[in-house]
Protein backbone atom coordinates (compact mmCIF):
# COMPACT_ATOMS: atom_id res chain seq x y z
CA UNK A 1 46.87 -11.02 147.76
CA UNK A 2 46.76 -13.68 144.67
CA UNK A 3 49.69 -13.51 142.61
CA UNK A 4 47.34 -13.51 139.50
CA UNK A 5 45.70 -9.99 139.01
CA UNK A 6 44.24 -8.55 136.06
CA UNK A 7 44.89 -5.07 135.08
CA UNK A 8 42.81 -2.61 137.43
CA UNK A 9 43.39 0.89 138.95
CA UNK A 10 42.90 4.48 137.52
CA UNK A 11 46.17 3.98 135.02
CA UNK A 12 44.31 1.60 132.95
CA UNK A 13 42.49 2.76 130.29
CA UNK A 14 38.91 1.97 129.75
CA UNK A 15 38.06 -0.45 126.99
CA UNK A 16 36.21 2.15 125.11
CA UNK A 17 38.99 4.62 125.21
CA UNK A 18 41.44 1.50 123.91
CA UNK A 19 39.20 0.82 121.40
CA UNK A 20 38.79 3.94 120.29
CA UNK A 21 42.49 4.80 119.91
CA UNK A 22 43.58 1.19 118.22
CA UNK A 23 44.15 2.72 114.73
CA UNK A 24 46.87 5.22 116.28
CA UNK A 25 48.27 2.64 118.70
CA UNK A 26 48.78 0.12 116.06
CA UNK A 27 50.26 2.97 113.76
CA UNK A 28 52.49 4.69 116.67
CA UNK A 29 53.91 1.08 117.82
CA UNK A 30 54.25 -1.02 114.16
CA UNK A 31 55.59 -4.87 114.99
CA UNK A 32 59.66 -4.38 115.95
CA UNK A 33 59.11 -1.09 117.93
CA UNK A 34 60.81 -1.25 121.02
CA UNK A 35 58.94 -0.59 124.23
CA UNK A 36 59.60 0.61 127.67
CA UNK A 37 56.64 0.17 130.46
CA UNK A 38 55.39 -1.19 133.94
CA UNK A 39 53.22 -4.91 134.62
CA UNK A 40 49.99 -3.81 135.45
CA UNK A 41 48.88 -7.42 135.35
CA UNK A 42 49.78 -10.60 135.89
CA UNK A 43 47.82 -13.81 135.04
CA UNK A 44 49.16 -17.54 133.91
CA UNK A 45 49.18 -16.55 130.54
CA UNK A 46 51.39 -13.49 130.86
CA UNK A 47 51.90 -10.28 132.01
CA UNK A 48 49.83 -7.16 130.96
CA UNK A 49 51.94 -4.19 130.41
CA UNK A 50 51.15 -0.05 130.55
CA UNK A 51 53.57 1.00 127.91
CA UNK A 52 55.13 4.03 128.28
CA UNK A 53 54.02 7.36 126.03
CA UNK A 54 50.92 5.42 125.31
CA UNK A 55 48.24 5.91 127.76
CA UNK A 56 45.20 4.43 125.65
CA UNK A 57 47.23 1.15 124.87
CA UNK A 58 47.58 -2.24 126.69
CA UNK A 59 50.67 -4.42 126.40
CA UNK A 60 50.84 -8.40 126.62
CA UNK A 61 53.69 -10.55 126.84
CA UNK A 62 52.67 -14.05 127.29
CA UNK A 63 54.31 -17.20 128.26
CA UNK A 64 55.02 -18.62 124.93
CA UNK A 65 57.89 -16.46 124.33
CA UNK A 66 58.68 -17.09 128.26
CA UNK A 67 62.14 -19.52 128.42
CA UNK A 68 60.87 -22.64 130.87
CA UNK A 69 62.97 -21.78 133.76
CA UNK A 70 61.65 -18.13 134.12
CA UNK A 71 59.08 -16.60 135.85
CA UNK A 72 56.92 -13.96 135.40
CA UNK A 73 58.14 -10.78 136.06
CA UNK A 74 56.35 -8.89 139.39
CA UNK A 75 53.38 -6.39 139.53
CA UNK A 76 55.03 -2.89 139.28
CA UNK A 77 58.29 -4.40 137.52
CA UNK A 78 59.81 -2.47 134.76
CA UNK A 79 60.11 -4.16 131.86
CA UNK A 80 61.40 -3.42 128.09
CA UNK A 81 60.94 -5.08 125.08
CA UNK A 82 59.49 -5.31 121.36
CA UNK A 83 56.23 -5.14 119.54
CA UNK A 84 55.84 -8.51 117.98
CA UNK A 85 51.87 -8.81 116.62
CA UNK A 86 48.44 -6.77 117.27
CA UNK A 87 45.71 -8.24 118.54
CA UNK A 88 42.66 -6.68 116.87
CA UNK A 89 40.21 -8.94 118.39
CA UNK A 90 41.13 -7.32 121.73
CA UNK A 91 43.46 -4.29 120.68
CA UNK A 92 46.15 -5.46 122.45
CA UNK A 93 49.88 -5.30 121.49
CA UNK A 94 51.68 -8.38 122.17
CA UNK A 95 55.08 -8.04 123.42
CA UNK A 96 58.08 -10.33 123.50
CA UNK A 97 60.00 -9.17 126.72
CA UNK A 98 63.89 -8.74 126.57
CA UNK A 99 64.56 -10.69 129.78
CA UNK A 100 62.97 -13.40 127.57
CA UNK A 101 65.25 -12.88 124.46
CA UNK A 102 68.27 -15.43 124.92
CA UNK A 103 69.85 -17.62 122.51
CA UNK A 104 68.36 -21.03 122.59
């Protein structure tokens, strides 16, 4: 198996339904909401995240708020962390993960 996957599987919602749902999504997780979900995805650029209590939303923490000597975190990992922007080009919610939150 490549370490790289994008999200697939029956717990990802389809793009319509994310779509569809991006108004309430953006208003039900506003930028500093705190977040609680599982890596459904992993690809250079980040991780994508199923966030807990939100079935029609997709989660993305990428890289550039990754410290240098860290790693991705696994497929299935648990992860927490906070709403930082919304992507409305793609209606995704772009996470900075706590693991990644340390004092420079």
């Amino acid at each position: 198996m490549d370490e790289y996957a994008l999200p697939t599987g029956p717990e990802v919602p389809a793009a319509d339904r994310v779509r569809q749902s991006w108004a309430a999504t953006v208003a039900a997780l506003p930028v500093g909401a705190r977040i609680e979900g599982e890596v459904i995805g992993r690809q250079r650029f980040g991780v994508f995240i199923q966030i807990d209590g939100m079935p029609e939303a997709v989660g993305l923490a990428e890289v550039g708020s990754m410290p240098h000597d860290m790693e991705l975190p696994a497929m299935g990992a648990e992860v927490t962390g906070t709403v930082v922007w919304h992507a409305d080009h793609n209606h995704q919610v772009k996470i900075k993960l706590d693991e990644w939150d340390r004092p420079e």
